[in-house]
Each structure stands twice: as structure tokens, then as C-alpha cells.
PDB file of N, CA and C in Angstrom:
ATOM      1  N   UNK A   1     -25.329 -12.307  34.478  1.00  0.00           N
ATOM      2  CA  UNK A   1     -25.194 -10.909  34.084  1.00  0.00           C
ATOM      3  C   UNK A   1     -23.730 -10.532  33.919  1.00  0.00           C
ATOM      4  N   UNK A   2     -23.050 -11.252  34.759  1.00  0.00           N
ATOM      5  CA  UNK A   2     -21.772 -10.473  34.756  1.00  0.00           C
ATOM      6  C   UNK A   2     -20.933 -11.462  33.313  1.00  0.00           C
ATOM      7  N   UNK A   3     -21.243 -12.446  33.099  1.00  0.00           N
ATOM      8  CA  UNK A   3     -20.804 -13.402  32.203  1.00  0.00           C
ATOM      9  C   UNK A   3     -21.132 -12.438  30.802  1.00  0.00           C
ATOM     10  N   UNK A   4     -21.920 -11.957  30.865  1.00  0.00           N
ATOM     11  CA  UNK A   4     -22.585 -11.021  29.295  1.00  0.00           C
ATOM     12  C   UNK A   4     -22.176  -9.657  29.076  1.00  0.00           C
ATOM     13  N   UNK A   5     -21.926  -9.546  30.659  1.00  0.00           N
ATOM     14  CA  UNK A   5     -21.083  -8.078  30.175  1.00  0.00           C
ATOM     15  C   UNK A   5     -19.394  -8.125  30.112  1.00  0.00           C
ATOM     16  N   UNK A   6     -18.901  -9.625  30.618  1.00  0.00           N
ATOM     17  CA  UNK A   6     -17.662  -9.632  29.996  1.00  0.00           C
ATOM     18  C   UNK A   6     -17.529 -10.164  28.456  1.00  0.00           C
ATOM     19  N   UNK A   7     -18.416 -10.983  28.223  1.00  0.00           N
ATOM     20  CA  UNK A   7     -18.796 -11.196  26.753  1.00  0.00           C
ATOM     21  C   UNK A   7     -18.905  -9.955  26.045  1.00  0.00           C
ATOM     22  N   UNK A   8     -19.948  -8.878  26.115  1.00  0.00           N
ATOM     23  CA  UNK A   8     -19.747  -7.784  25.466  1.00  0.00           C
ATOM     24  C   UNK A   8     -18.397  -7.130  25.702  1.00  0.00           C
ATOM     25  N   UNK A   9     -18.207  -7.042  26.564  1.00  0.00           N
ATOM     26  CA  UNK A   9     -16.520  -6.255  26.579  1.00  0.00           C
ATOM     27  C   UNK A   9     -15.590  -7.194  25.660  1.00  0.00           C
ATOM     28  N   UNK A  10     -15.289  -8.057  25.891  1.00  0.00           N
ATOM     29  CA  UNK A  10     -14.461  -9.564  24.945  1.00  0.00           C
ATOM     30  C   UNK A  10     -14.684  -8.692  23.273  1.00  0.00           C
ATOM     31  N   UNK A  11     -15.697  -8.940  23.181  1.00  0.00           N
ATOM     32  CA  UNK A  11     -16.032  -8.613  21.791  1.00  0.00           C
ATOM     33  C   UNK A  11     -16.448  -7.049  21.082  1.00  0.00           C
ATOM     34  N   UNK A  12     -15.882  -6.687  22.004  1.00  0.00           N
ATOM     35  CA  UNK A  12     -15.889  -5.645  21.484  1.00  0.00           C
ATOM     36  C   UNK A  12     -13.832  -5.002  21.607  1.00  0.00           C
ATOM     37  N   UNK A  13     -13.498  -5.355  22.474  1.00  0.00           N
ATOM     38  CA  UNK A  13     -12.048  -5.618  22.333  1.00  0.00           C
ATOM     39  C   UNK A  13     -11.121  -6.560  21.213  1.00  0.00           C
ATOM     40  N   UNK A  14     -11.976  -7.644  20.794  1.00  0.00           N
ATOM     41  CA  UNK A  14     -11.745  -8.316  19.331  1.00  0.00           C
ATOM     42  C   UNK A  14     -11.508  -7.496  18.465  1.00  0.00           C
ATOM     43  N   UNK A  15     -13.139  -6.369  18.548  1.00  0.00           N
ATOM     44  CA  UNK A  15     -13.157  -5.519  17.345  1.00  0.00           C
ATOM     45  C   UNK A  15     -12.692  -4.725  16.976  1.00  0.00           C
ATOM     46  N   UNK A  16     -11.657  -4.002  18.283  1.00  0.00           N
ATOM     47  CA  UNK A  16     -10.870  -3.075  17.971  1.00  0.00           C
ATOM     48  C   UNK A  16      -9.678  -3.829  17.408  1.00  0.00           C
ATOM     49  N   UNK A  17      -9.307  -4.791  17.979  1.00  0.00           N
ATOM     50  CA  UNK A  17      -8.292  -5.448  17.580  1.00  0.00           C
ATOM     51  C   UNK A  17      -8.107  -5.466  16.067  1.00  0.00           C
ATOM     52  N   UNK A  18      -9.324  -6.284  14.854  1.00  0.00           N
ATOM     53  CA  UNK A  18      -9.272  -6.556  14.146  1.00  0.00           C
ATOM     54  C   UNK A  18      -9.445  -5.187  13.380  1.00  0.00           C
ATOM     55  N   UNK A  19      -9.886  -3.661  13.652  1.00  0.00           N
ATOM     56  CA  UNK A  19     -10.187  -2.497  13.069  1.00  0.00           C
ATOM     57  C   UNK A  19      -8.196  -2.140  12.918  1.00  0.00           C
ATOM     58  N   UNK A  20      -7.694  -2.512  14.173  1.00  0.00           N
ATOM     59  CA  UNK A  20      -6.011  -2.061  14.563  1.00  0.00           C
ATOM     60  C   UNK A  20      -5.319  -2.682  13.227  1.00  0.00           C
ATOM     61  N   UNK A  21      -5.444  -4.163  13.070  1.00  0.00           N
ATOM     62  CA  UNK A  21      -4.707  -4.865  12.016  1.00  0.00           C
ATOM     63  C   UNK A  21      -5.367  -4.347  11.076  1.00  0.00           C
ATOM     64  N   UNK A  22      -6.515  -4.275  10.474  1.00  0.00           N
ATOM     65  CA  UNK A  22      -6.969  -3.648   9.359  1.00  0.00           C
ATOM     66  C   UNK A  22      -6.265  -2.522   8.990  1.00  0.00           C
ATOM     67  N   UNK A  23      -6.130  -2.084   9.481  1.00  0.00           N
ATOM     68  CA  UNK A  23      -5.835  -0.149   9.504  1.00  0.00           C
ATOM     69  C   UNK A  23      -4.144  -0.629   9.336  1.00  0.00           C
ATOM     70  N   UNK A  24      -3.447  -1.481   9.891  1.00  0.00           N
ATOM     71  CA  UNK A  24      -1.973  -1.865   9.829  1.00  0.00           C
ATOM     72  C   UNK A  24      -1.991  -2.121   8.316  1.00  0.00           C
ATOM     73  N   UNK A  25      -2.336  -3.042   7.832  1.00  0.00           N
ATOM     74  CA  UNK A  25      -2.273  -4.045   6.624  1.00  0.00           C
ATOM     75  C   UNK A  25      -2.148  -2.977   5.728  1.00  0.00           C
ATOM     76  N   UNK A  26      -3.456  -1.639   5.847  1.00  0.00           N
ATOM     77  CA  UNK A  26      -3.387  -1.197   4.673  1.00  0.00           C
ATOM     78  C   UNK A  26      -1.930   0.375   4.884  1.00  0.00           C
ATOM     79  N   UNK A  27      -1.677   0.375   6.196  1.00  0.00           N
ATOM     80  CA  UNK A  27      -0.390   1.184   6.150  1.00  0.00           C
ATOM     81  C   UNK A  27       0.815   0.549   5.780  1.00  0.00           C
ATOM     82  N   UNK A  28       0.926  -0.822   6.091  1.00  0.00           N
ATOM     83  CA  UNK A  28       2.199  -1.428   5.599  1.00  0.00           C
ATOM     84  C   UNK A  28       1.881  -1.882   3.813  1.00  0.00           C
ATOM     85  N   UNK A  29       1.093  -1.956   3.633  1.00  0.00           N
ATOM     86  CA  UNK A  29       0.743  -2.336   1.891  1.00  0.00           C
ATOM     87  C   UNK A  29       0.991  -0.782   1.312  1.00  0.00           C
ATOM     88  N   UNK A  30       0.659   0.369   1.792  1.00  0.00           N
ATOM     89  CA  UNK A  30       1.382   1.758   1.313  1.00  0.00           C
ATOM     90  C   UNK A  30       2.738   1.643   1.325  1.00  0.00           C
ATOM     91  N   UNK A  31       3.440   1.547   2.882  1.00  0.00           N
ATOM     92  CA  UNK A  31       4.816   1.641   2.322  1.00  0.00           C
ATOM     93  C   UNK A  31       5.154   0.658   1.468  1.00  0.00           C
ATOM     94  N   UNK A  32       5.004  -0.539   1.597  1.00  0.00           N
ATOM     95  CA  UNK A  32       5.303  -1.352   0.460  1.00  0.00           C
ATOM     96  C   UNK A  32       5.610  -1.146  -1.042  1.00  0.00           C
ATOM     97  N   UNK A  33       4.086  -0.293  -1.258  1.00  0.00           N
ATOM     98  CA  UNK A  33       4.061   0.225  -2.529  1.00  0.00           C
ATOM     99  C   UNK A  33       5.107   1.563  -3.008  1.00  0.00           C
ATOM    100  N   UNK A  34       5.248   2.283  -1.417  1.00  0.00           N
ATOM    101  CA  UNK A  34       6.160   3.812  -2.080  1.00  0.00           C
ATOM    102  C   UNK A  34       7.908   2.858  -1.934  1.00  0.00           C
ATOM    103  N   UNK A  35       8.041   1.812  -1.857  1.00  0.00           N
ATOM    104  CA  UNK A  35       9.302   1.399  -1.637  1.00  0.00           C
ATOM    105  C   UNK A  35       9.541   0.820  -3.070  1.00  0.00           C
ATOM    106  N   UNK A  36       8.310  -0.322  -3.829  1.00  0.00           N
ATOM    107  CA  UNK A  36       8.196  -0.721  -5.094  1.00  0.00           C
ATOM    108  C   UNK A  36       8.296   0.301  -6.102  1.00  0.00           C
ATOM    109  N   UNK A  37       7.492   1.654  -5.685  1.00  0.00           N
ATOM    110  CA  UNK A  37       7.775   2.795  -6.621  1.00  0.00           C
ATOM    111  C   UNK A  37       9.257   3.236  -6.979  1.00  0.00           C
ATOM    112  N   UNK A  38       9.641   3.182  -5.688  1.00  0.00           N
ATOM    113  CA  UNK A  38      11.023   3.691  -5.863  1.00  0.00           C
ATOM    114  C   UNK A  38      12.503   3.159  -6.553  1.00  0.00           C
ATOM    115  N   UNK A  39      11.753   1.505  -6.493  1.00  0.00           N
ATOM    116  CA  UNK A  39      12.829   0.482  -6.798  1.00  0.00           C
ATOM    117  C   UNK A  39      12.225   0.183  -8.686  1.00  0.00           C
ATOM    118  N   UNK A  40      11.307   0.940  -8.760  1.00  0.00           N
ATOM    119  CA  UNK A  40      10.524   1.055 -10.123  1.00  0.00           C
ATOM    120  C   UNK A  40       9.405  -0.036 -10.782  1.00  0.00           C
ATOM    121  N   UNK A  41       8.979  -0.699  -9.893  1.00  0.00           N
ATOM    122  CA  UNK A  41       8.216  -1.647 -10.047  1.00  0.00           C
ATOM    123  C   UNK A  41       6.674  -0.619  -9.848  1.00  0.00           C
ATOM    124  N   UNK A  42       5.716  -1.372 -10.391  1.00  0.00           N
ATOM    125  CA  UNK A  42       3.929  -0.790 -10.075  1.00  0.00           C
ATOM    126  C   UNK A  42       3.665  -1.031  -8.632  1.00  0.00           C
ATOM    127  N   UNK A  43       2.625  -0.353  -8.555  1.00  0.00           N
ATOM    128  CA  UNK A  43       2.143  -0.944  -7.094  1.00  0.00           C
ATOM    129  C   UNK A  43       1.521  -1.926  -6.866  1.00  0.00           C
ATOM    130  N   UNK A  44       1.247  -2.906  -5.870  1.00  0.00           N
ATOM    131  CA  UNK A  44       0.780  -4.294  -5.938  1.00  0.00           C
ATOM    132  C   UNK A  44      -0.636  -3.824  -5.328  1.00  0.00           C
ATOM    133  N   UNK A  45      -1.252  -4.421  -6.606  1.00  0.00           N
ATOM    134  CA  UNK A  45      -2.886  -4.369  -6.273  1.00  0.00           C
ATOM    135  C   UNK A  45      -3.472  -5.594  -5.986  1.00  0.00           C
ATOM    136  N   UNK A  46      -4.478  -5.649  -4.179  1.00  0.00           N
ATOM    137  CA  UNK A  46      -4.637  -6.861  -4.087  1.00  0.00           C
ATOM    138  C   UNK A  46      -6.179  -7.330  -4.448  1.00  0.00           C
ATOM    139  N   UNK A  47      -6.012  -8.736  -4.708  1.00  0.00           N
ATOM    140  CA  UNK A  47      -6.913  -8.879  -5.159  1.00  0.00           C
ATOM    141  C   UNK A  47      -8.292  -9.479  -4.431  1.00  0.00           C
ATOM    142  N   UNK A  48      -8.989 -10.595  -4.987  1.00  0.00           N
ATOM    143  CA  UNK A  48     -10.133 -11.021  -3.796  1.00  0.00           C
ATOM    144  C   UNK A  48      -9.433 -11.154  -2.703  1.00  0.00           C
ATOM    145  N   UNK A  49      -8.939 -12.129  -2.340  1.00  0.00           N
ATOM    146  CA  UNK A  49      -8.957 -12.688  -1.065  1.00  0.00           C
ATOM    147  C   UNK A  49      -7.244 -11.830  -0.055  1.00  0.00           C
ATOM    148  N   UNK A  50      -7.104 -11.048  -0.851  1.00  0.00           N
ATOM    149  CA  UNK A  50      -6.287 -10.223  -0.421  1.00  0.00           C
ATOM    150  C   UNK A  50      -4.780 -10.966  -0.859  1.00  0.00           C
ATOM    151  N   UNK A  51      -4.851 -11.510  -1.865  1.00  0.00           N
ATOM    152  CA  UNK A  51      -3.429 -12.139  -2.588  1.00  0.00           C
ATOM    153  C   UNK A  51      -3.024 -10.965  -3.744  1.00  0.00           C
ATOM    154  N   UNK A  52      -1.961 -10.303  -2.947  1.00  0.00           N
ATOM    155  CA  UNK A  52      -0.935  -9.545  -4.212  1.00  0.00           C
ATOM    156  C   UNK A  52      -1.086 -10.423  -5.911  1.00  0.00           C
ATOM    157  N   UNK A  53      -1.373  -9.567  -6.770  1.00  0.00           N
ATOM    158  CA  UNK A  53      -1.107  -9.978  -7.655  1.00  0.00           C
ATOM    159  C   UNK A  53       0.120  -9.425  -8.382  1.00  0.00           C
ATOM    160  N   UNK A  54       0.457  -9.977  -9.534  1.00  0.00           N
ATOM    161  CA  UNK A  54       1.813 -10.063  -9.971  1.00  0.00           C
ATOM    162  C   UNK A  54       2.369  -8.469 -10.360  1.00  0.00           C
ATOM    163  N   UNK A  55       3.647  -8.417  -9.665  1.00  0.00           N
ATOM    164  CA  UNK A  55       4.503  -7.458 -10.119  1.00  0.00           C
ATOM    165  C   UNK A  55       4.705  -7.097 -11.445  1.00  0.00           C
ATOM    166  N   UNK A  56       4.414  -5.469 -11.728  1.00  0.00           N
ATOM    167  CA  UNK A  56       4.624  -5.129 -13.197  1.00  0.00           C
ATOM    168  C   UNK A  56       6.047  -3.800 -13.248  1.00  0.00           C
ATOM    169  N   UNK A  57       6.608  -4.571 -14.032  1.00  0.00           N
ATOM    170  CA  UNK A  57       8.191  -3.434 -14.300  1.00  0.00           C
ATOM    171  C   UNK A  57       7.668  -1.824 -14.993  1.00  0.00           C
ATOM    172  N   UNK A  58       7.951  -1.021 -13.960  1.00  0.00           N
ATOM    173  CA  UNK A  58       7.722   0.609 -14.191  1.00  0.00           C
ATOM    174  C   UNK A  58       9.222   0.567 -15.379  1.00  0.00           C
ATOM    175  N   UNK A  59       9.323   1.109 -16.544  1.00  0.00           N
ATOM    176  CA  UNK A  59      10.539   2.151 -17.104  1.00  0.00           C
ATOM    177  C   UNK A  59      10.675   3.122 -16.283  1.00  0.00           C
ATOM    178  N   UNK A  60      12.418   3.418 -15.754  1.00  0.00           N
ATOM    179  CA  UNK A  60      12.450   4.402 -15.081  1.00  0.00           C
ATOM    180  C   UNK A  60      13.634   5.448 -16.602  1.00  0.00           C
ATOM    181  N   UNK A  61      13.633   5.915 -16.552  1.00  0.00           N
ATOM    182  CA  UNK A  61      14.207   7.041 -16.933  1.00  0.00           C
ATOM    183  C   UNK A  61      15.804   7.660 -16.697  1.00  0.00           C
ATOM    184  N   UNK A  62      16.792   7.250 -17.126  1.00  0.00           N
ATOM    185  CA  UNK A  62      17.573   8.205 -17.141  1.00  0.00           C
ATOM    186  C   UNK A  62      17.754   9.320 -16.667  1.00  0.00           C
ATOM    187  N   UNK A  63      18.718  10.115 -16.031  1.00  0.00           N
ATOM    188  CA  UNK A  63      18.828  11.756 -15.479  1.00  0.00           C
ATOM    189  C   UNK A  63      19.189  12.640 -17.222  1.00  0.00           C
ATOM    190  N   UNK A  64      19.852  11.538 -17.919  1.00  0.00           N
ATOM    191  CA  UNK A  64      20.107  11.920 -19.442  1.00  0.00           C
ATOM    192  C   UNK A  64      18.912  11.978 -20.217  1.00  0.00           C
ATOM    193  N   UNK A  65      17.872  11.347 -19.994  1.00  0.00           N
ATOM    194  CA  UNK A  65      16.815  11.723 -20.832  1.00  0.00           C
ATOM    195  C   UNK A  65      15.620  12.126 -19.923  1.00  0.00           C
ATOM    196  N   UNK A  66      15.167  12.657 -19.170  1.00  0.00           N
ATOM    197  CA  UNK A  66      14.526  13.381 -17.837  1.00  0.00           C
ATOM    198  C   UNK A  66      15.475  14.904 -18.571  1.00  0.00           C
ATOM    199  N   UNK A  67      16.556  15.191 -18.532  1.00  0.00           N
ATOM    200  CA  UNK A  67      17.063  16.405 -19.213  1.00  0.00           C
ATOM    201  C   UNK A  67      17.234  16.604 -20.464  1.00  0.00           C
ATOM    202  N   UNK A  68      17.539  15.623 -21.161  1.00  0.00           N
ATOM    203  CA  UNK A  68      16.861  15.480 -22.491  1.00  0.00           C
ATOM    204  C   UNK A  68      14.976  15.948 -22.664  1.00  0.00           C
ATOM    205  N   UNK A  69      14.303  15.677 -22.210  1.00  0.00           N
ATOM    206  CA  UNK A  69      12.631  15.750 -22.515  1.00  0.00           C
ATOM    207  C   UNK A  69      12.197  17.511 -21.693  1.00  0.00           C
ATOM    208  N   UNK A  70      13.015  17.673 -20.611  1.00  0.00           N
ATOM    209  CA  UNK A  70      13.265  19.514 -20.254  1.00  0.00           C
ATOM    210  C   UNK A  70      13.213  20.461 -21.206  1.00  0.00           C
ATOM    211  N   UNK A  71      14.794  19.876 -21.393  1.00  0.00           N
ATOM    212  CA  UNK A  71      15.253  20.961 -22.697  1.00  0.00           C
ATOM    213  C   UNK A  71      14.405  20.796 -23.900  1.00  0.00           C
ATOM    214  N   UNK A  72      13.839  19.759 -24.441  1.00  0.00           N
ATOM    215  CA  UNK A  72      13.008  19.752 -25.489  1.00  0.00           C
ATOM    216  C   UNK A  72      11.407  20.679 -24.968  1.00  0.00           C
ATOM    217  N   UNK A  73      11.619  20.550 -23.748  1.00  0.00           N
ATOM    218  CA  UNK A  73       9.902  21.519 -23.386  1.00  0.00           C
ATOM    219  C   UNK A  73      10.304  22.706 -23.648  1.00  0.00           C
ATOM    220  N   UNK A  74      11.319  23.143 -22.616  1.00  0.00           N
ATOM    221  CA  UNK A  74      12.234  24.517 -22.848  1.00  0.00           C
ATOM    222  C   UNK A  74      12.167  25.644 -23.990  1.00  0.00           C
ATOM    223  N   UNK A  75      12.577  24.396 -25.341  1.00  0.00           N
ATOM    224  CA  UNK A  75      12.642  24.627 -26.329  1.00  0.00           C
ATOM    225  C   UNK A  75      11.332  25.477 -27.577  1.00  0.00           C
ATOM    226  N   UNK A  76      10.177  24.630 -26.806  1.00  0.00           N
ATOM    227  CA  UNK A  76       8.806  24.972 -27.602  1.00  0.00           C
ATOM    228  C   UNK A  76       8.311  26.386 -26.506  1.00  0.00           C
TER     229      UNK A  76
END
């Protein structure tokens, strides 16, 4: 009896474990992504088996044409 209820406790302490890293993976794969945003790359979308697939180059924009495309709204 007592062997089964440390077995149930065991495994159920696994499960939090593996709910903890779950819940990690997908907070560190966010920042990941708002850090790739920033450096102008897409966000890495994973795939089956949880392998990043390939990096895609964001165009970032100029402060000269970001105020360029303003003033043209401005304008209408």
C-alpha cells in the first residue's frame, strides 16, 4: 500500500514537472520570437517534432520612409 501511494505521488510530481517545462518552452519560444521581431527576422514556427523551422528575413523600414508613408496618409 504504501509502495502505490508513493508511486501515485512519483507520478504525479513527474506531471507537474513535465506541465512546468511545457509551459517554459512555450514562454522562452515567445521571447525568442519578440527578440527575432525586433532584430527583424519572422517568428520561428515549430514544426512536428518541435524542430524550428527556417528563419525568414522581415523588411524593416527606414525612420525616412515610416515618415515618408505618414505624410503621404496626412496628405489624403
Amino acid at each position: 500500500m504504501l509502495n502505490w501511494l508513493r508511486k501515485a505521488l512519483r507520478s504525479r510530481y513527474v506531471e507537474m514537472l513535465e506541465e512546468e517545462n511545457a509551459r517554459l518552452k512555450a514562454e522562452n519560444r515567445a521571447m525568442l520570437n519578440s527578440l527575432l521581431g525586433t532584430a527583424g527576422f519572422g517568428p520561428i514556427e515549430t514544426g512536428e517534432a518541435g524542430k524550428p523551422a527556417a528563419l525568414t528575413r522581415v523588411r524593416k523600414r527606414s525612420w525616412g520612409q515610416i515618415q515618408a508613408m505618414r505624410e503621404e496618409e496626412a496628405r489624403k
